[in-house]
N, C-alpha and C. Protein backbone atom coordinates (compact mmCIF):
# COMPACT_ATOMS: atom_id res chain seq x y z
N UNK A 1 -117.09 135.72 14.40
CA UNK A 1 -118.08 135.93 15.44
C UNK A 1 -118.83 137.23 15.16
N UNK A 2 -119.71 136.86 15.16
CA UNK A 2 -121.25 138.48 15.08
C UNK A 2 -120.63 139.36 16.08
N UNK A 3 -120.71 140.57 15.65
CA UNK A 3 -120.54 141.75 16.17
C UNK A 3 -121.84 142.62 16.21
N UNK A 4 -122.46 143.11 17.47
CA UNK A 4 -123.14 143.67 17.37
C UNK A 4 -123.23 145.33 18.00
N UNK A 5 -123.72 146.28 16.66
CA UNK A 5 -123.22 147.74 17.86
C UNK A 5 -124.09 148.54 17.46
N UNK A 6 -125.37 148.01 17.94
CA UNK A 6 -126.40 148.71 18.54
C UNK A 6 -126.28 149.89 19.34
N UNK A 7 -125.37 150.49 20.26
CA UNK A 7 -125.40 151.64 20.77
C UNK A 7 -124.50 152.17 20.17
N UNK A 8 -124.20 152.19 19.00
CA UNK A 8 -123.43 153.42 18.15
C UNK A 8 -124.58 153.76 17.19
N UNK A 9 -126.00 153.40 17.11
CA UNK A 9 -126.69 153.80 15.89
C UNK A 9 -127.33 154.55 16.95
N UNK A 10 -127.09 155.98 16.38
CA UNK A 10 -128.15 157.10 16.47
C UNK A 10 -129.06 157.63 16.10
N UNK A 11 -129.28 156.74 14.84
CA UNK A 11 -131.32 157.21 14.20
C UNK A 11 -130.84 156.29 13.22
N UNK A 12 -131.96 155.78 12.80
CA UNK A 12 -132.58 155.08 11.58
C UNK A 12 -133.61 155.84 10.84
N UNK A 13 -133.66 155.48 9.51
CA UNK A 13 -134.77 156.80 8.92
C UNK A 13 -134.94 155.93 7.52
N UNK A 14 -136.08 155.62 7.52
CA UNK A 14 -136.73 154.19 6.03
C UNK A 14 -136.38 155.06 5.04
N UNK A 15 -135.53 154.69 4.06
CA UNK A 15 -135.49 155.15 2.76
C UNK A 15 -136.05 154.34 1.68
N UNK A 16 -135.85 154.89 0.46
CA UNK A 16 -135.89 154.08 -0.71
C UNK A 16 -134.42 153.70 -1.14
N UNK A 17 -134.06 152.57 -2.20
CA UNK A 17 -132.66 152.96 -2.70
C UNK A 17 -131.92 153.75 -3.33
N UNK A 18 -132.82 154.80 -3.86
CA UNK A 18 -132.52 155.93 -4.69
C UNK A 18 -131.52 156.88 -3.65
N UNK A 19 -131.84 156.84 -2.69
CA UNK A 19 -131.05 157.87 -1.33
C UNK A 19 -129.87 157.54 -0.60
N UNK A 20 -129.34 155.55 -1.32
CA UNK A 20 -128.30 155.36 -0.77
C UNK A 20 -127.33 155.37 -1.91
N UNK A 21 -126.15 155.90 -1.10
CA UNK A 21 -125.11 156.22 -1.98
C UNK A 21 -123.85 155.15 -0.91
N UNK A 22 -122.55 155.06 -1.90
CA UNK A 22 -121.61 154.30 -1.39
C UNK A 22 -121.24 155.34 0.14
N UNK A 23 -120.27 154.77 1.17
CA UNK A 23 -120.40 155.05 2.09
C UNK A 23 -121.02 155.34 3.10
N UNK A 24 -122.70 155.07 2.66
CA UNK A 24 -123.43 155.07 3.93
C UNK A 24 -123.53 153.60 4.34
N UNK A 25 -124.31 153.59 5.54
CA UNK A 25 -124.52 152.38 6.41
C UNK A 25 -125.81 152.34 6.73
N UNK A 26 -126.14 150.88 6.07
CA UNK A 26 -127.80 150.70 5.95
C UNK A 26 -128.31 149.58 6.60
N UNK A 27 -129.42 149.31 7.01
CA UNK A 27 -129.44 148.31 7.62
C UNK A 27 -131.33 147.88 6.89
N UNK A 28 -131.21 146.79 6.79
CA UNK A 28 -132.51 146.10 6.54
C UNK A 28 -132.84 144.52 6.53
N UNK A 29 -134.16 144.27 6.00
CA UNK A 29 -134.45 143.00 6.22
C UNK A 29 -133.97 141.90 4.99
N UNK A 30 -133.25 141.04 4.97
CA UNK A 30 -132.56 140.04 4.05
C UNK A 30 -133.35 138.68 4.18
N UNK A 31 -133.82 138.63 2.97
CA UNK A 31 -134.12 136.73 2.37
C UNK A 31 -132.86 136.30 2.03
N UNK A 32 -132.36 134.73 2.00
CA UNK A 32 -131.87 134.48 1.52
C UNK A 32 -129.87 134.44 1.59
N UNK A 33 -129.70 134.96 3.26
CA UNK A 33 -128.58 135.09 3.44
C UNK A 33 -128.09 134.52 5.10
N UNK A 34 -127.35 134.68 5.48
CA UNK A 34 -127.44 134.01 6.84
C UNK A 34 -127.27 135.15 8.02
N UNK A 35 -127.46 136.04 7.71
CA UNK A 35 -127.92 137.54 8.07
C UNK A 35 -129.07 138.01 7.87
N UNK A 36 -130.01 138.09 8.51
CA UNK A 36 -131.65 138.47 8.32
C UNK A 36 -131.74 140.03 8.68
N UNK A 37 -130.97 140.61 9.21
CA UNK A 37 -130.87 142.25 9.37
C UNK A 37 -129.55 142.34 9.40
N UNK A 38 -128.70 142.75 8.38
CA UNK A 38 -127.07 143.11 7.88
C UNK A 38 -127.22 144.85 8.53
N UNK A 39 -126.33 144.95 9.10
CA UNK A 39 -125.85 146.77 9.47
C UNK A 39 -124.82 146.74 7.94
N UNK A 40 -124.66 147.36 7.21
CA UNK A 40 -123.70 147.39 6.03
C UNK A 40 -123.37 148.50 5.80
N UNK A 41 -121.99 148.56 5.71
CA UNK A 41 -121.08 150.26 4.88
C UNK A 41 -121.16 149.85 3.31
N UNK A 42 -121.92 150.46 2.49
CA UNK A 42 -122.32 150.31 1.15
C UNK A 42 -120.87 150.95 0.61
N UNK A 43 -120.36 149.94 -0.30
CA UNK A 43 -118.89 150.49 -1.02
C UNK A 43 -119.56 150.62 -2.75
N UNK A 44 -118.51 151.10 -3.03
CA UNK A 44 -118.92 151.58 -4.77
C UNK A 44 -118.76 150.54 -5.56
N UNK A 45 -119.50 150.44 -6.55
CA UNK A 45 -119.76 149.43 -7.42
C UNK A 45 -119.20 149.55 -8.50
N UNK A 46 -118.43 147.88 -8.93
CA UNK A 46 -117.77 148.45 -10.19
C UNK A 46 -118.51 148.28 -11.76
N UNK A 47 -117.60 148.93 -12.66
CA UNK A 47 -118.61 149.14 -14.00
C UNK A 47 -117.12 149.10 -14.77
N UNK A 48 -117.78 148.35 -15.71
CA UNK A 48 -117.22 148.11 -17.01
C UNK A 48 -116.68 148.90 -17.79
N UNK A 49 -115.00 149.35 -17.56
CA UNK A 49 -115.03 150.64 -18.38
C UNK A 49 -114.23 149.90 -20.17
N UNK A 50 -114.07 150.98 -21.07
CA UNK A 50 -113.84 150.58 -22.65
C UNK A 50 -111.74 150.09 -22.46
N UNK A 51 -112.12 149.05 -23.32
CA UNK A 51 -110.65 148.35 -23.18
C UNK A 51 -110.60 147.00 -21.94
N UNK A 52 -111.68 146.81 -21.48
CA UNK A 52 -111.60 145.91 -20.33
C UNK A 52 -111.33 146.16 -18.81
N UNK A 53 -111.56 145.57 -18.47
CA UNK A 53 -111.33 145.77 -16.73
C UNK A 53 -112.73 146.43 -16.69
N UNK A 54 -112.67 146.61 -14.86
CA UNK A 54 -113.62 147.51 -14.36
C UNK A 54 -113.01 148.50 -13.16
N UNK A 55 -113.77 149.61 -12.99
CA UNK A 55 -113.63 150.87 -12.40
C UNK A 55 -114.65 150.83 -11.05
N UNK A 56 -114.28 151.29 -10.08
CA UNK A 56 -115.38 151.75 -8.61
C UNK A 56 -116.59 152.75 -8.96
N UNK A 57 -117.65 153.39 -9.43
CA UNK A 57 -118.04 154.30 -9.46
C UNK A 57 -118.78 154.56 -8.36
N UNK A 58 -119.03 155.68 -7.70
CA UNK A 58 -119.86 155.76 -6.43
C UNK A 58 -121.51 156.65 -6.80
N UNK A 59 -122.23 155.77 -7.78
CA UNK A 59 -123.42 156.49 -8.36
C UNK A 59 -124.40 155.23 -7.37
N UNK A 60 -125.51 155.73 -7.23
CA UNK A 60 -126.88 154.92 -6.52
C UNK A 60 -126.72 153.70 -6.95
N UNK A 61 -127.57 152.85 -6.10
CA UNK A 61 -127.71 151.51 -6.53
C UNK A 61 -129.01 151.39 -7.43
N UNK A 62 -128.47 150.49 -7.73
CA UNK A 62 -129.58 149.86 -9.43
C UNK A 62 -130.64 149.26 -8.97
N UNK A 63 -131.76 149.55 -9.72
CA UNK A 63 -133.05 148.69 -10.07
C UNK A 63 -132.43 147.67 -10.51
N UNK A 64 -133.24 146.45 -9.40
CA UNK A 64 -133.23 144.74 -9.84
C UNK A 64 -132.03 144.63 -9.67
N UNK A 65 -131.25 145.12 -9.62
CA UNK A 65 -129.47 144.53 -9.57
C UNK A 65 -128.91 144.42 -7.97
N UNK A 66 -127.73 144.21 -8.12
CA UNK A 66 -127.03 143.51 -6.67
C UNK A 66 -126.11 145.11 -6.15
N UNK A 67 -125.90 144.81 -4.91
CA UNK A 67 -124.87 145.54 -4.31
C UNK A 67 -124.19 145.05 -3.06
N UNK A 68 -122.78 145.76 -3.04
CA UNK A 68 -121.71 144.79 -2.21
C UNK A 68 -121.65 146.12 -1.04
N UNK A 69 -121.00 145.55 -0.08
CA UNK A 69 -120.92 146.00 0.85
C UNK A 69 -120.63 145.32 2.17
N UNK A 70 -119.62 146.07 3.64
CA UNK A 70 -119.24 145.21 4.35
C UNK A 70 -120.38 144.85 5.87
N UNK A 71 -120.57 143.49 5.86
CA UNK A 71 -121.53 143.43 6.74
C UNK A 71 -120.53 144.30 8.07
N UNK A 72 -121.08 145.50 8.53
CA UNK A 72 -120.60 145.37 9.92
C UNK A 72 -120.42 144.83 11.45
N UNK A 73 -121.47 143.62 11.43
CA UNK A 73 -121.40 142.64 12.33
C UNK A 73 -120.15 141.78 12.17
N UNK A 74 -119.46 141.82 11.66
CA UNK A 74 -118.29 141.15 11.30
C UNK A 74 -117.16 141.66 11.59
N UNK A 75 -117.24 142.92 11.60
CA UNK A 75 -115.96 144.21 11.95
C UNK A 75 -115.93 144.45 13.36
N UNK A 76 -114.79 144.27 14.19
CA UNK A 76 -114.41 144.89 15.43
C UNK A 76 -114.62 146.53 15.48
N UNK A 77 -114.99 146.98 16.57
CA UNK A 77 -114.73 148.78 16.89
C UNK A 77 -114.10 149.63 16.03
N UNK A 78 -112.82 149.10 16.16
CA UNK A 78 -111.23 149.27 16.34
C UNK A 78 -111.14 149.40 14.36
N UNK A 79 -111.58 148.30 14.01
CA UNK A 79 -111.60 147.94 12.26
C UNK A 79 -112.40 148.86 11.59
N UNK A 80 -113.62 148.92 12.19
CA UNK A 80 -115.09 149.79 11.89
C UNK A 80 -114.27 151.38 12.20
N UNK A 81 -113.91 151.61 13.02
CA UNK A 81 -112.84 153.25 12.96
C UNK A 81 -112.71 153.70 11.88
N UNK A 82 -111.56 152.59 11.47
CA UNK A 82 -110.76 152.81 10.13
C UNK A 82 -111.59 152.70 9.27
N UNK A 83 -112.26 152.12 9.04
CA UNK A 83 -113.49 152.21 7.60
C UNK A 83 -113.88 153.46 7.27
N UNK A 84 -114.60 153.78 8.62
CA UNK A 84 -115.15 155.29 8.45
C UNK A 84 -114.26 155.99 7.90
N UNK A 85 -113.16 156.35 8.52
CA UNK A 85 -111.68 157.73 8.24
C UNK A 85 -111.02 156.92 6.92
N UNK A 86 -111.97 156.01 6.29
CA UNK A 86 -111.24 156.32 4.75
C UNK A 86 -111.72 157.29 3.99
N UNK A 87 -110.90 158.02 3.30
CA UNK A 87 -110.58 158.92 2.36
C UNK A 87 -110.96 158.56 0.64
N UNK A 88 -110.80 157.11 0.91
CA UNK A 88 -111.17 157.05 -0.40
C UNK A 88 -111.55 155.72 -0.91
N UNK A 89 -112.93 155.54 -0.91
CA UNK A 89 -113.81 154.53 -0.92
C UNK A 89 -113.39 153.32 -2.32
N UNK A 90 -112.80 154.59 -3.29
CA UNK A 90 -112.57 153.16 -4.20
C UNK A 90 -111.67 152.46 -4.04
N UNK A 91 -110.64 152.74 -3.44
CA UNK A 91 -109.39 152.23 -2.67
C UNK A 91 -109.00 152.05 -1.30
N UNK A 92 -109.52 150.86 -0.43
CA UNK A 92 -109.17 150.71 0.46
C UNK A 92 -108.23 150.45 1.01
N UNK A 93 -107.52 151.33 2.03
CA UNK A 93 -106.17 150.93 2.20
C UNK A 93 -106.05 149.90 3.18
N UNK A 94 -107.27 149.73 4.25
CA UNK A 94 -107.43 148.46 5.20
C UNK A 94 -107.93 147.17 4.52
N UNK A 95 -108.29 147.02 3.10
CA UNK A 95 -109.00 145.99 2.72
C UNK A 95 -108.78 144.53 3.20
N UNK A 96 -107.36 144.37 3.68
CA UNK A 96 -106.95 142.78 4.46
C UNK A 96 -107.99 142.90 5.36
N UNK A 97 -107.97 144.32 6.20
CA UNK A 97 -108.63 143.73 7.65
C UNK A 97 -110.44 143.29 7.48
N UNK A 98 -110.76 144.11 6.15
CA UNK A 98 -112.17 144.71 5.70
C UNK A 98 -112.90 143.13 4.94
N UNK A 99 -111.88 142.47 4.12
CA UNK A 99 -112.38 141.21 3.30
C UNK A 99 -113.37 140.18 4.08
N UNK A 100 -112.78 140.37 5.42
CA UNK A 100 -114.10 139.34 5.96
C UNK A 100 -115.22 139.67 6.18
N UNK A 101 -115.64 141.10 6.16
CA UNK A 101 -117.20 141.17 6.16
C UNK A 101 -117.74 141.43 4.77
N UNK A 102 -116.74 141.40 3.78
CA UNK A 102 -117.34 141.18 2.21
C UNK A 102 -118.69 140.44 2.35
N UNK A 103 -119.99 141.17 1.50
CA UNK A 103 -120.76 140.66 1.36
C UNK A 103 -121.27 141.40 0.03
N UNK A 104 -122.09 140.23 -0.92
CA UNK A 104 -122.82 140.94 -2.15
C UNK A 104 -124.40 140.70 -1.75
N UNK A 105 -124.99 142.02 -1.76
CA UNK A 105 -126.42 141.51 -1.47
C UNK A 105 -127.69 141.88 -2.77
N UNK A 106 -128.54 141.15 -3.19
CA UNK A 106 -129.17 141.12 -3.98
C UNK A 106 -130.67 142.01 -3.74
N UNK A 107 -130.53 142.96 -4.65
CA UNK A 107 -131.96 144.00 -4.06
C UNK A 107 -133.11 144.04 -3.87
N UNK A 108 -133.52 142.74 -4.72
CA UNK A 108 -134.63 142.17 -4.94
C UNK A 108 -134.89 141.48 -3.28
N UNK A 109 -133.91 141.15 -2.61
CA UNK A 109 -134.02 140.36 -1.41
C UNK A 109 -134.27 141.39 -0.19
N UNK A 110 -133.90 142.63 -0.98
CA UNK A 110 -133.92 143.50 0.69
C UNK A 110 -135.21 144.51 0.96
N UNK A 111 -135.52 144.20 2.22
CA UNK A 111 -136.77 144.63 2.69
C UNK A 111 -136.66 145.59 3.89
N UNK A 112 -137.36 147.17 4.08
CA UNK A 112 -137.10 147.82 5.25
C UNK A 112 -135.95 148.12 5.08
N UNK A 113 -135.20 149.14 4.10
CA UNK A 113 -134.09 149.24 4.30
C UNK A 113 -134.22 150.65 4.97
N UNK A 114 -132.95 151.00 5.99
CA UNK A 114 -133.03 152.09 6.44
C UNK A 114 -131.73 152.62 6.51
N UNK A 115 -131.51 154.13 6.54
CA UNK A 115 -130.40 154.53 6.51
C UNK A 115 -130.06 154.97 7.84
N UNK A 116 -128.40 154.77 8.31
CA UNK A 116 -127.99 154.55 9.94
C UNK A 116 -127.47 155.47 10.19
N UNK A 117 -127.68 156.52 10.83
CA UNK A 117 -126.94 157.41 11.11
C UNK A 117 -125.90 156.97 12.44
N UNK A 118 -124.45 156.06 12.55
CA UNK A 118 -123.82 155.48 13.06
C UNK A 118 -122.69 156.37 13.73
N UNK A 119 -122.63 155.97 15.10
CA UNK A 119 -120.74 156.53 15.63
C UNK A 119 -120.35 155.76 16.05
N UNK A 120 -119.15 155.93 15.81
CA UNK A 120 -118.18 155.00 16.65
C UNK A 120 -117.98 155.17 17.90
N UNK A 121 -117.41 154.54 18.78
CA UNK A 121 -116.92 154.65 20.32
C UNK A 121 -116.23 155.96 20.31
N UNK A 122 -115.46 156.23 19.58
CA UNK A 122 -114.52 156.96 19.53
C UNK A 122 -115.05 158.55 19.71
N UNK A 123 -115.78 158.46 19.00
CA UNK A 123 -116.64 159.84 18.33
C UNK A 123 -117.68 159.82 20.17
N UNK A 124 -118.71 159.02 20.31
CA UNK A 124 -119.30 158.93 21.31
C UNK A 124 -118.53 159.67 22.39
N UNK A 125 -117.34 158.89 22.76
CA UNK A 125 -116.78 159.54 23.90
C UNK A 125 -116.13 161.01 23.81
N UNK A 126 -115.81 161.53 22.00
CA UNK A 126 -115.50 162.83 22.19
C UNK A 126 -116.97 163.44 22.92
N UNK A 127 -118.02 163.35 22.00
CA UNK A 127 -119.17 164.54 21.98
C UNK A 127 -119.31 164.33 23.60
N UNK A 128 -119.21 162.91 24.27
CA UNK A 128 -119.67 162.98 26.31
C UNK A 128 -119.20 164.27 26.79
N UNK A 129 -117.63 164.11 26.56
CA UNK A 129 -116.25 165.03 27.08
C UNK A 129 -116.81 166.70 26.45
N UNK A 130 -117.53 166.72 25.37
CA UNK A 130 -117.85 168.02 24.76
C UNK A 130 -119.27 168.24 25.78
N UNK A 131 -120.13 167.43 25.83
CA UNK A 131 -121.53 168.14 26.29
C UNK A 131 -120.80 168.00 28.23
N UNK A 132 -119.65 167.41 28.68
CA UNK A 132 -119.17 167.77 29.35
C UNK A 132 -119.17 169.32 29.71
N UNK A 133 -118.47 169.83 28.89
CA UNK A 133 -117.82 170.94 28.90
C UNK A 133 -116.50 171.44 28.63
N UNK A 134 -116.22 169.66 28.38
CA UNK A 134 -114.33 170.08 27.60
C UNK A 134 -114.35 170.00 26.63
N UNK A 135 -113.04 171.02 26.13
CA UNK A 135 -112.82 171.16 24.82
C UNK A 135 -111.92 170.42 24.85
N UNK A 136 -111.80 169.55 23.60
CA UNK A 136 -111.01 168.84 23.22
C UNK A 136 -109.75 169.58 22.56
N UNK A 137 -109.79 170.73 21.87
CA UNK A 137 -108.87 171.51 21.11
C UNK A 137 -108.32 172.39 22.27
N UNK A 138 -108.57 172.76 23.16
CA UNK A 138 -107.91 173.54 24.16
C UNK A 138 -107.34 172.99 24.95
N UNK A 139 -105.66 173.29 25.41
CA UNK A 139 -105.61 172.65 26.41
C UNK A 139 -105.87 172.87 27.77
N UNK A 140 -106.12 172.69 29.20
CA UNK A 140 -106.62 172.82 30.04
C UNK A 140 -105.76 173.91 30.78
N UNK A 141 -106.29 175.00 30.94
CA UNK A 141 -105.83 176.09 31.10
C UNK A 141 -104.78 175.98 32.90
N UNK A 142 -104.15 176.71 33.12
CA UNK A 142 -103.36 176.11 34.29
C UNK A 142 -103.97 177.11 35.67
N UNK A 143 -104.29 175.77 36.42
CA UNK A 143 -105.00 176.43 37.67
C UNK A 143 -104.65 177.22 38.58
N UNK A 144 -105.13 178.22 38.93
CA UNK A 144 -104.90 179.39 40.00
C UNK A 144 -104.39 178.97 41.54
N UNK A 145 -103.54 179.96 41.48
CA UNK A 145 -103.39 179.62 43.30
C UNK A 145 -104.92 179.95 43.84
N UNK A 146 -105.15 179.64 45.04
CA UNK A 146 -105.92 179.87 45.58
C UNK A 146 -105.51 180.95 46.57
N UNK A 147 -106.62 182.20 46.71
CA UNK A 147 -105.83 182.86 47.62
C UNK A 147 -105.86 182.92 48.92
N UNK A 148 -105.33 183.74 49.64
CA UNK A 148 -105.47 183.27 50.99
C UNK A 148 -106.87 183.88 51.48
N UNK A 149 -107.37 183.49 52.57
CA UNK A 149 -109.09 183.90 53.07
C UNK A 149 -108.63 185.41 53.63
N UNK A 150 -109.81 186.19 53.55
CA UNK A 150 -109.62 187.39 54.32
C UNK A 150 -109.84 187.07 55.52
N UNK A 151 -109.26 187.62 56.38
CA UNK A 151 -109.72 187.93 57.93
C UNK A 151 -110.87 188.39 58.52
N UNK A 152 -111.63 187.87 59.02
CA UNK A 152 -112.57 188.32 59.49
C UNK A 152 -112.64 189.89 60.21
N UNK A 153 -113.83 191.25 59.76
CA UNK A 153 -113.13 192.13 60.25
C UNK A 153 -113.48 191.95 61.78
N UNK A 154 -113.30 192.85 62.48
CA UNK A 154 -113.27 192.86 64.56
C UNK A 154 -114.37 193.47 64.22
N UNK A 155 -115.23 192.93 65.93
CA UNK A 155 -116.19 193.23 66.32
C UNK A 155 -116.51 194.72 66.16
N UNK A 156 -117.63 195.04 66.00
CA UNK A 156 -117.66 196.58 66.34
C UNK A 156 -118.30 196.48 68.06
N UNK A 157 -117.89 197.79 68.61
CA UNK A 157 -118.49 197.59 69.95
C UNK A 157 -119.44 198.06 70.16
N UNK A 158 -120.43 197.51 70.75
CA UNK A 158 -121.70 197.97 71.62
C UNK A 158 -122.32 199.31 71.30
N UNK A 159 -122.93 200.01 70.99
CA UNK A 159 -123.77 201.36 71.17
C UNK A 159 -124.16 201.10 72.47
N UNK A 160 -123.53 202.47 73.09
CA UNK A 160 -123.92 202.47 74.66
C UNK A 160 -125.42 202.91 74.75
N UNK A 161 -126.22 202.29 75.29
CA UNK A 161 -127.56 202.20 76.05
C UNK A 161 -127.86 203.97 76.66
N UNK A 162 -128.86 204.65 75.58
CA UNK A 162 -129.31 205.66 76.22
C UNK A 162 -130.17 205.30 77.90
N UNK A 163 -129.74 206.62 78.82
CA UNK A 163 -130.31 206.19 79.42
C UNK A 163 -131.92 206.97 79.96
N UNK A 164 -132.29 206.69 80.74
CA UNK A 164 -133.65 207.20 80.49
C UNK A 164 -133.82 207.78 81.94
């Protein structure tokens, strides 16, 4: 089921592809897929290293060539968290939960791409609690007695009336 999280994107800003690198989250216009605007966490691309196999490298994406990445309409909150707080893009340690928004997208197909400056729920509700006024790192300092009211002082009396 489509996931959509429109109020975690905090700016969009049109790039070229030269400016996206693995781990950002891009969003643009798609021919050719069953996603016509993909939100995507761009993962590193692999390359052919000597002796066989291939390696993650996290260098720009290519002229005319393809790039993979996880649609985030596909990812829960909760999943999308953990994506972000990985440590280390060529190795995912959530990849079970991550495989279903696997997507390879072809560059030639993508139009309007923009780069997302994205938060999570998580993050959102710290900065509320911060422009609050709480600190999250402090703990809440322990409240004062209240003291008791002063007494009102006594009347002063009258200035006696010169008389005339």
């Amino acid at each position: 089921m489509k996931k959509f999280h429109k109020k975690n994107i905090i700016s969009r800003l049109v790039v070229n592809r030269d400016y996206i690198r693995p781990g950002n989250i891009i969003e643009f216009n798609y021919t050719g897929g069953t996603d016509p605007k993909p939100l995507v966490f761009v993962l590193p691309e692999l390359d052919e290293v000597k002796g066989g196999g291939k390696r993650a490298t996290l260098s720009k994406l290519k002229k005319g060539g393809s790039f993979s990445g996880l649609n985030l309409h596909f990812l829960d909150m909760y999943t999308l968290e953990r994506l972000i707080k990985e440590d280390n893009l060529r190795k995912l340690r959530g990849w079970v939960k991550y495989k279903q928004a696997y997507r390879t997208y072809s560059i030639k197909s993508v139009r309007a791409l923009k780069l997302i400056e994205f938060k999570t729920n998580k993050q959102l509700s710290e900065e509320r609690k911060v422009d609050l006024g709480v600190d999250l790192n402090e703990p809440e300092p322990p409240k004062q007695p209240e003291l008791p009211k002063q007494p009102e002082p006594p009347p002063q009396p009258e200035k006696p009336k010169s008389g005339g």
